[in-house]
N, C-alpha and C. Protein backbone atom coordinates (compact mmCIF):
# COMPACT_ATOMS: atom_id res chain seq x y z
N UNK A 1 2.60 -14.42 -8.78
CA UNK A 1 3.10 -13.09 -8.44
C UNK A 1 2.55 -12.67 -7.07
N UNK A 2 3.38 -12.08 -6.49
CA UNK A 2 2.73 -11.22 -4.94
C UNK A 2 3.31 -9.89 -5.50
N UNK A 3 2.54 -9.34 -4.28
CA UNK A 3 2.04 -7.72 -4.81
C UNK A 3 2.73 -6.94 -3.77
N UNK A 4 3.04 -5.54 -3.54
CA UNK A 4 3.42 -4.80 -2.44
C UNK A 4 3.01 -4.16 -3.06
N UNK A 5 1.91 -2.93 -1.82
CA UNK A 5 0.64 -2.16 -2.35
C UNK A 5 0.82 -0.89 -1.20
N UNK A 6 0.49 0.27 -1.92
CA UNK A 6 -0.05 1.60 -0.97
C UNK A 6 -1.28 1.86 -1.08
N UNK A 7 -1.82 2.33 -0.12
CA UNK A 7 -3.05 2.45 0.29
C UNK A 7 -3.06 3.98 0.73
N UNK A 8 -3.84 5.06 0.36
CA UNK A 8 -3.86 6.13 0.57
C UNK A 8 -5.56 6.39 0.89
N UNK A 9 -5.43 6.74 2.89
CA UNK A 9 -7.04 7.15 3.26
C UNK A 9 -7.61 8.62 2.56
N UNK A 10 -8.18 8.36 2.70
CA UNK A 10 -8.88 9.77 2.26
C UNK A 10 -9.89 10.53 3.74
N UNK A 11 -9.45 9.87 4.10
CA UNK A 11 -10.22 9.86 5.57
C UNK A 11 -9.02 10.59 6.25
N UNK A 12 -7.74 9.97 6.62
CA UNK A 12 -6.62 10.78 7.32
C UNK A 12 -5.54 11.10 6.30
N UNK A 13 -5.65 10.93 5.24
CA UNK A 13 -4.24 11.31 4.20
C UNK A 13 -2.97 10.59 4.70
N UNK A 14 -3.31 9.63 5.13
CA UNK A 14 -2.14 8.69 6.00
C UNK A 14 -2.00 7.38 4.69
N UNK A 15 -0.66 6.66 4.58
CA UNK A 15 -0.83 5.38 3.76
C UNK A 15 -0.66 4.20 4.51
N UNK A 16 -0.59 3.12 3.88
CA UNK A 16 -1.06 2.04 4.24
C UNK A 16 -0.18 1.22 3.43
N UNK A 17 0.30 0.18 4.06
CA UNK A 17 1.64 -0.26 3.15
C UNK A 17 1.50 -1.74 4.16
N UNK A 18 0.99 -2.98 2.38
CA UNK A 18 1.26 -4.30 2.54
C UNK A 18 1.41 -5.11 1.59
N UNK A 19 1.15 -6.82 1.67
CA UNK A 19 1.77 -7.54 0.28
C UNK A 19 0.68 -8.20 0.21
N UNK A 20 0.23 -8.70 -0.82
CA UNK A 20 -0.71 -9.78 -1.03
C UNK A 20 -0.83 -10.85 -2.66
N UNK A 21 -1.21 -11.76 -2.12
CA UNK A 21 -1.48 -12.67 -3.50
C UNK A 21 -2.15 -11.99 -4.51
N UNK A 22 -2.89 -11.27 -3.95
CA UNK A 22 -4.20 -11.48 -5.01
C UNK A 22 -4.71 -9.40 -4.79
N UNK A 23 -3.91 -8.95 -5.53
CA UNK A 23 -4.14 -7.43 -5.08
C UNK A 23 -5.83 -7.05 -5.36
N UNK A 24 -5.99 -7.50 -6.06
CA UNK A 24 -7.62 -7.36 -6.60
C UNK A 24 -8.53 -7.04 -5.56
N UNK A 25 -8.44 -8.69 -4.97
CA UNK A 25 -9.46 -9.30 -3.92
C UNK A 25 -9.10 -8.50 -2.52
N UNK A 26 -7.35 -8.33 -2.68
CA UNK A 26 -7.04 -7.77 -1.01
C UNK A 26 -7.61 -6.21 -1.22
N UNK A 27 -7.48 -5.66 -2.21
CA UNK A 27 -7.40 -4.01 -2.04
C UNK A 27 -9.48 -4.03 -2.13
N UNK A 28 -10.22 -5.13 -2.59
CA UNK A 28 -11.93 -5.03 -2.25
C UNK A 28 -11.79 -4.95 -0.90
N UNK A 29 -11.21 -5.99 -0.27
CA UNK A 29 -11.47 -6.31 1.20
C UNK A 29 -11.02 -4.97 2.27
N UNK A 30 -10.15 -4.33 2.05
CA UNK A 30 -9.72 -2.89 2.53
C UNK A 30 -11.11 -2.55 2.43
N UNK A 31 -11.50 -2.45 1.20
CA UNK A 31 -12.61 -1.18 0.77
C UNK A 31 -13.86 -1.67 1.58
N UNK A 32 -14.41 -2.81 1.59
CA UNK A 32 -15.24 -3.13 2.57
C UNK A 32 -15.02 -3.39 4.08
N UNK A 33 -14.20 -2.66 4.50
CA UNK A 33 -13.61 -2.91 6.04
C UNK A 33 -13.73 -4.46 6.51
N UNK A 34 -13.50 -4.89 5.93
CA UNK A 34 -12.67 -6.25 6.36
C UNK A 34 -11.26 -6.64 6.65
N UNK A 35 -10.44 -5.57 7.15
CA UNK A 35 -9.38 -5.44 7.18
C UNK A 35 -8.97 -4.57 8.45
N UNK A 36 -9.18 -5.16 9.67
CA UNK A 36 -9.28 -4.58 10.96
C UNK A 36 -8.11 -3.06 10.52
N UNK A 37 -7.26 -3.40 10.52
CA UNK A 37 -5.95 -1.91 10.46
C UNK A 37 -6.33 -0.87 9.79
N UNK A 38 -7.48 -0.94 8.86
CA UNK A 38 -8.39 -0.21 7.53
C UNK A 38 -9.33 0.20 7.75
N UNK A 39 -10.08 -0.50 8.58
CA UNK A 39 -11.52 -0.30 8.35
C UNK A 39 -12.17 0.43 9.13
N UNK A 40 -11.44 1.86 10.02
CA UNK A 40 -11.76 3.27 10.24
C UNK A 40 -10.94 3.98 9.83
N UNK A 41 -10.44 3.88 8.27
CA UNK A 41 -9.85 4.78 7.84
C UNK A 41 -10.24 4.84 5.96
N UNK A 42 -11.56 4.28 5.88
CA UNK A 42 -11.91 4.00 4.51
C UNK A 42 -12.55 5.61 4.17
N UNK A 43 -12.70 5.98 3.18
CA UNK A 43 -11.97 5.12 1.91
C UNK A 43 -11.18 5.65 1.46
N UNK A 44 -10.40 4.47 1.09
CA UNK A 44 -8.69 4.51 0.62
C UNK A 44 -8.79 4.10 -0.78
N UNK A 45 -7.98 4.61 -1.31
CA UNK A 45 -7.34 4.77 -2.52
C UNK A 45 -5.84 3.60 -2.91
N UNK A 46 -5.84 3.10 -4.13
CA UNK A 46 -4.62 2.04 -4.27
C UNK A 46 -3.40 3.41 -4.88
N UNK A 47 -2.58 3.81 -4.50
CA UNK A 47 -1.39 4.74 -4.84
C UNK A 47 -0.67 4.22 -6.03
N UNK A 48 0.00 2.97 -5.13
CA UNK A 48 1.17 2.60 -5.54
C UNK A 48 1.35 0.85 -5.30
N UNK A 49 1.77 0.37 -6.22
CA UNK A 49 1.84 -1.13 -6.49
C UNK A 49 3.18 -1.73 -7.10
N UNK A 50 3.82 -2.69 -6.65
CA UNK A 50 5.03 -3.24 -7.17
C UNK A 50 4.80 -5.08 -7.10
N UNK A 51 5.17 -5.43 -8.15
CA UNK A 51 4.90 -6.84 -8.46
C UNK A 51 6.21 -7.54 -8.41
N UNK A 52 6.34 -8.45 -7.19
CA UNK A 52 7.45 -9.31 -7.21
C UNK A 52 7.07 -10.92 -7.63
N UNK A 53 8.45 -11.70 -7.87
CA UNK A 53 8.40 -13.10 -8.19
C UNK A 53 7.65 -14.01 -7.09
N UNK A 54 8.12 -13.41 -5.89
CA UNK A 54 7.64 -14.40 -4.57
C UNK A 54 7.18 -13.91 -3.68
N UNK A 55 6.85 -14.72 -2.17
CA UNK A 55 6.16 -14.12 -1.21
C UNK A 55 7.73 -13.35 -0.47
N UNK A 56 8.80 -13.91 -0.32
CA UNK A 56 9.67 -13.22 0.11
C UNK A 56 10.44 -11.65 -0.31
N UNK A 57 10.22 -12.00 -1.20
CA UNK A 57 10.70 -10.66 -2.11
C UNK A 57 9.66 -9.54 -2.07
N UNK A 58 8.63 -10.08 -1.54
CA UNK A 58 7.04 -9.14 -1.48
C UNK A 58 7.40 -8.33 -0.02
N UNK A 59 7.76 -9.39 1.13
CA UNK A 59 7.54 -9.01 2.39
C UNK A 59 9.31 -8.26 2.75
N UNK A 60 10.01 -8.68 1.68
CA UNK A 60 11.29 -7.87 1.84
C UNK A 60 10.51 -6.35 1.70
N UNK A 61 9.98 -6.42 0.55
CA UNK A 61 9.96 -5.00 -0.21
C UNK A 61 9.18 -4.28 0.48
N UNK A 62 8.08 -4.60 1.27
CA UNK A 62 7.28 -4.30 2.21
C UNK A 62 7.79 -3.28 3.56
N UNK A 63 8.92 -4.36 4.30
CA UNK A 63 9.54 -3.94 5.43
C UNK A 63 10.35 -2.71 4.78
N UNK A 64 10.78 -2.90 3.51
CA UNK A 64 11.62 -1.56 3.47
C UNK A 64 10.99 0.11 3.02
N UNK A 65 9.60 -0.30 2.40
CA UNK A 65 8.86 0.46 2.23
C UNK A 65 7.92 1.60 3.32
N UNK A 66 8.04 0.91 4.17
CA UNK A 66 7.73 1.14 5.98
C UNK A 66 9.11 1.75 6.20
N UNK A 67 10.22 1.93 5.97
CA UNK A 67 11.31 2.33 6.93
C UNK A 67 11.32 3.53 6.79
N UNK A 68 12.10 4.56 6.91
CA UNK A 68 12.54 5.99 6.71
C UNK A 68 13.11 6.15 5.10
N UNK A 69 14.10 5.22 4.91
CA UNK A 69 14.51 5.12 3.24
C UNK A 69 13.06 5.02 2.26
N UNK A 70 12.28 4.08 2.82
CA UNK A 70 11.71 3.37 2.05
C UNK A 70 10.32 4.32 1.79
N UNK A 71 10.12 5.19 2.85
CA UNK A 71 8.88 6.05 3.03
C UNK A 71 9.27 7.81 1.93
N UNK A 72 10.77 8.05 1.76
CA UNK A 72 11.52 9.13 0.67
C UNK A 72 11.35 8.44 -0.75
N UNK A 73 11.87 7.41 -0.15
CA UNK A 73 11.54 7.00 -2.14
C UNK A 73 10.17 6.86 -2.61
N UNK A 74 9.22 6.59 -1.65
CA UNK A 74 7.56 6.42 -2.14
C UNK A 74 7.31 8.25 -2.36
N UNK A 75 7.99 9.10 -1.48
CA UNK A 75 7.32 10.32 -1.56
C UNK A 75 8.07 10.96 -3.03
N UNK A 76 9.16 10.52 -3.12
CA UNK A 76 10.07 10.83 -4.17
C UNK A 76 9.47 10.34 -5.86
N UNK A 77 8.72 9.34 -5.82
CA UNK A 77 7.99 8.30 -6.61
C UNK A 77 6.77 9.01 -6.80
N UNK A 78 6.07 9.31 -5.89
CA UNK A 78 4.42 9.85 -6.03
C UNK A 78 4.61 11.35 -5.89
N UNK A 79 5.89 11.83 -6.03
CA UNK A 79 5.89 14.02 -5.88
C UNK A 79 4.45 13.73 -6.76
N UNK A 80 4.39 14.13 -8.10
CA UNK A 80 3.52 14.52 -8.82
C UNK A 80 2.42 13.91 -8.39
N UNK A 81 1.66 12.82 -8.08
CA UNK A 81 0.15 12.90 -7.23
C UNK A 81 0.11 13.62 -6.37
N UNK A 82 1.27 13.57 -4.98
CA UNK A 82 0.58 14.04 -3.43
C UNK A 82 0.67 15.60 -4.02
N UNK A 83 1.07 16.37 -5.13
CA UNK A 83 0.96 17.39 -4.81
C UNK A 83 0.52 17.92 -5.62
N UNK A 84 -0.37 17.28 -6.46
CA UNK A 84 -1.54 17.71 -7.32
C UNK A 84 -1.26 18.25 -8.67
């Protein structure tokens, strides 16, 4: 399984949107700034997670999650967290 993951700073209230093998190990490595794009914006929070079959279907879901569509349906998805 690969993963497509949100990442929510708590530092800028900004997210963070990628795919990985191994969500476990990738979302530690965020948390210990080992993750140059992350690691002045810790600490972050895991939001939101979607589990695909492959690495392609991960990095599809990824790019669309980043777009303008893809950034309404995450806010549309998480109303009830971001707004307490």
């Amino acid at each position: 399984m690969y993963y497509t993951y949100i990442l929510k700073s708590k530092k800028d209230n900004k997210f963070y949107t990628g795919y990985t093998k191994n969500l476990k190990l990738r979302f530690e490595q965020h948390c210990e700034g080992l993750v140059e794009s992350t690691k002045n914006r810790r600490p972050l929070l895991l939001v939101y997670y979607e589990a695909c079959l492959n690495q392609q279907d991960a990095t599809h879901r990824e790019k669309y999650l980043k777009t303008y569509l893809g950034k309404m349906f995450l806010r549309n998805r998480l109303k009830s967290y971001l707004t307490g």
